[in-house]
C-alpha atoms as a PDB file:
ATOM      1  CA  UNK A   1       0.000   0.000   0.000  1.00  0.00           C
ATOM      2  CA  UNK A   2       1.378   3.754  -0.510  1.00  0.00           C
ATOM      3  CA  UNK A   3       0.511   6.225   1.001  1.00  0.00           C
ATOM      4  CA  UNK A   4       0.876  10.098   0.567  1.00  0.00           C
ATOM      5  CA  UNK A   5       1.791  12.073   3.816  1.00  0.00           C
ATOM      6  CA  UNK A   6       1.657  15.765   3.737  1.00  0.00           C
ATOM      7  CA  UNK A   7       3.886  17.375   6.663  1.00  0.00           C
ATOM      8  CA  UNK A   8       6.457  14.758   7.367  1.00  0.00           C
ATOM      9  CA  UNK A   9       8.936  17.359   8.618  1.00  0.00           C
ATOM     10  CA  UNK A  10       6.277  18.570  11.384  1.00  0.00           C
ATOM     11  CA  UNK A  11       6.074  16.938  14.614  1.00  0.00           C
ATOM     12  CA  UNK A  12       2.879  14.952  14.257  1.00  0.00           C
ATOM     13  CA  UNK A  13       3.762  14.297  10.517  1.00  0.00           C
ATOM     14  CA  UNK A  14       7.367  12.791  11.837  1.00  0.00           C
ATOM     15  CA  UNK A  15       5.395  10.626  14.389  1.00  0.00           C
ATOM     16  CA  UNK A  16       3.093   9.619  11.709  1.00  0.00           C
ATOM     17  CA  UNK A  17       6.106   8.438   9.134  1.00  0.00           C
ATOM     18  CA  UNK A  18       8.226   6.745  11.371  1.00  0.00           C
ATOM     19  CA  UNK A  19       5.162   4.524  12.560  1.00  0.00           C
ATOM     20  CA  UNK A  20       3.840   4.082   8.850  1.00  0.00           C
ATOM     21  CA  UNK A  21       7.073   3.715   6.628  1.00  0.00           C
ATOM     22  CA  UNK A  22       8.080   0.796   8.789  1.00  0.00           C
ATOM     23  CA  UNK A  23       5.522  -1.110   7.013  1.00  0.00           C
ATOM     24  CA  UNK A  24       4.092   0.854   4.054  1.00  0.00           C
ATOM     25  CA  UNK A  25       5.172   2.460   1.399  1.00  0.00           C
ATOM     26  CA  UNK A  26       5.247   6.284   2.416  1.00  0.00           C
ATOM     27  CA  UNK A  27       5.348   9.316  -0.290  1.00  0.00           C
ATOM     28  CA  UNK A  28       5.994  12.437   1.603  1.00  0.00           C
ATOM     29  CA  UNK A  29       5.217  15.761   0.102  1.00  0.00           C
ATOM     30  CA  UNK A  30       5.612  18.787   1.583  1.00  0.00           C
ATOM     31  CA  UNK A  31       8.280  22.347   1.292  1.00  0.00           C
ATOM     32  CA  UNK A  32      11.479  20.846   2.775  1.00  0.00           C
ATOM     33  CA  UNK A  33      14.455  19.375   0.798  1.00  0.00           C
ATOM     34  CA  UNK A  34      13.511  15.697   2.506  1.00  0.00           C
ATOM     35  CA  UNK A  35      10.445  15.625   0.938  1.00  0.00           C
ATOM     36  CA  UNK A  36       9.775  12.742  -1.307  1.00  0.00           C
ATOM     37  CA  UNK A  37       7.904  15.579  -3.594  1.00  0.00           C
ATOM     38  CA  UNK A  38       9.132  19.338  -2.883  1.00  0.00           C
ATOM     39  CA  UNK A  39       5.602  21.626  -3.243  1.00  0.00           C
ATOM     40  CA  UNK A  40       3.942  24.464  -1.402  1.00  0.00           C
ATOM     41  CA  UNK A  41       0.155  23.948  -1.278  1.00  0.00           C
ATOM     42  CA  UNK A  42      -0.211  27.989  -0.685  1.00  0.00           C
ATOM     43  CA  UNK A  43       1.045  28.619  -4.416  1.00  0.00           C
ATOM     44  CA  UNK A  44       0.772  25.548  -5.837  1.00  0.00           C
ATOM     45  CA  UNK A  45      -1.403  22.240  -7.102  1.00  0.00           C
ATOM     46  CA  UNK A  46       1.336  19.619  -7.032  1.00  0.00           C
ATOM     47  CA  UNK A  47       0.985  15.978  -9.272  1.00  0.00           C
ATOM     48  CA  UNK A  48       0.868  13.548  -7.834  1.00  0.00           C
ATOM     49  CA  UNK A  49       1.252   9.616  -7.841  1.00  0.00           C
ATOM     50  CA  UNK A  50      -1.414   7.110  -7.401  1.00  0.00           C
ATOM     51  CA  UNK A  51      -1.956   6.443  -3.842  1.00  0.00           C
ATOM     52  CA  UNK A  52      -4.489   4.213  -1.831  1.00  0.00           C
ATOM     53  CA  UNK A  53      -4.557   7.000   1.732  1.00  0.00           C
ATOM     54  CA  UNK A  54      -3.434  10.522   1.977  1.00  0.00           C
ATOM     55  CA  UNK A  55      -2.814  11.747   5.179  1.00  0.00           C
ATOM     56  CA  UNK A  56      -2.941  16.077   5.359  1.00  0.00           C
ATOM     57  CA  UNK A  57      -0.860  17.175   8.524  1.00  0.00           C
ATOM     58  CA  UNK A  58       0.347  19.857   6.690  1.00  0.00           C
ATOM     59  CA  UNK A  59      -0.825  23.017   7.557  1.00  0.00           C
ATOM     60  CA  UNK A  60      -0.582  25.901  10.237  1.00  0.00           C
ATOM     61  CA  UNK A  61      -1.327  25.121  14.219  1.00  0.00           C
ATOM     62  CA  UNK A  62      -0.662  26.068  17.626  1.00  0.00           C
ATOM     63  CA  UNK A  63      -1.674  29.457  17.105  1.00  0.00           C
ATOM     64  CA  UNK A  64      -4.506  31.775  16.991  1.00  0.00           C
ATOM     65  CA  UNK A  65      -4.554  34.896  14.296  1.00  0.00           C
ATOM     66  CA  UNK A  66      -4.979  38.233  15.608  1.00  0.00           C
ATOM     67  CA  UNK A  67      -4.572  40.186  13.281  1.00  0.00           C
ATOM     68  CA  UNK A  68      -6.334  40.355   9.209  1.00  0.00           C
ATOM     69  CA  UNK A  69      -3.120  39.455   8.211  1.00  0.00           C
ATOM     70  CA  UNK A  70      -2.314  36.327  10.004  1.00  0.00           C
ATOM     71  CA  UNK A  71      -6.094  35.178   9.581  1.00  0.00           C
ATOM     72  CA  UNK A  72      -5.660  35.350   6.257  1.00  0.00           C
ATOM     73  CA  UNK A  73      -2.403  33.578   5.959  1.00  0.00           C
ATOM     74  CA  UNK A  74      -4.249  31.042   8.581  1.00  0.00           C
ATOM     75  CA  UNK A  75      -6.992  30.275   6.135  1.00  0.00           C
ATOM     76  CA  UNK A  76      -4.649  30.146   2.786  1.00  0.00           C
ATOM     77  CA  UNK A  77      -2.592  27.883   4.054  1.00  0.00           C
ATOM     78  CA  UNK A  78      -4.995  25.475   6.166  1.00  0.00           C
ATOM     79  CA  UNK A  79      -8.195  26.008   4.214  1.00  0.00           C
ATOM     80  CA  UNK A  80      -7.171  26.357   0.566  1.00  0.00           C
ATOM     81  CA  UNK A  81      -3.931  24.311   0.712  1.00  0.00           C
ATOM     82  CA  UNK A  82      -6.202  21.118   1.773  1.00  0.00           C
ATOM     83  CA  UNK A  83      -8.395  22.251  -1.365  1.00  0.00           C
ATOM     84  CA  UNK A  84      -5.368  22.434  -3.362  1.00  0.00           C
ATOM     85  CA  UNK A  85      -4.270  19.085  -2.142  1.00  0.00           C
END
């Protein structure tokens, strides 16, 4: 089985892969170097190979906008990258 993993490099996403890739096959995608396939869901809609699960970890947490701005940038990146995924 493969599956697609978005936010390896974060801390639930790096819980997530080392349990998973012991087993299954694990495509990561995500914006660091390590990433099985390198894309930014903000600015991009990335191809993508045929999986049987995605997993979306990917995405902005842990903190609460207070400003236009940063609720905004809150809802591009949680809300349309997940549509973009």
């Amino acid at each position: 089985m493969r599956i697609l993993l978005t936010g390896a490099s974060g801390f639930l996403g790096k819980q997530i892969f080392d349990k998973l890739s012991a087993s299954y096959d694990v495509v990561t995608l995500g914006r660091s170097a390590q990433s099985t396939i390198q894309a930014d869901l903000i600015t991009s809609i990335p191809s993508l190979p045929e999986v049987s699960t995605v997993i979306h970890v990917a995405g902005k947490a842990h903190t609460v906008p207070v400003t236009l701005d940063e609720e905004k940038e809150f809802f591009e990146i949680n809300l349309e990258g997940t549509k973009r995924l």
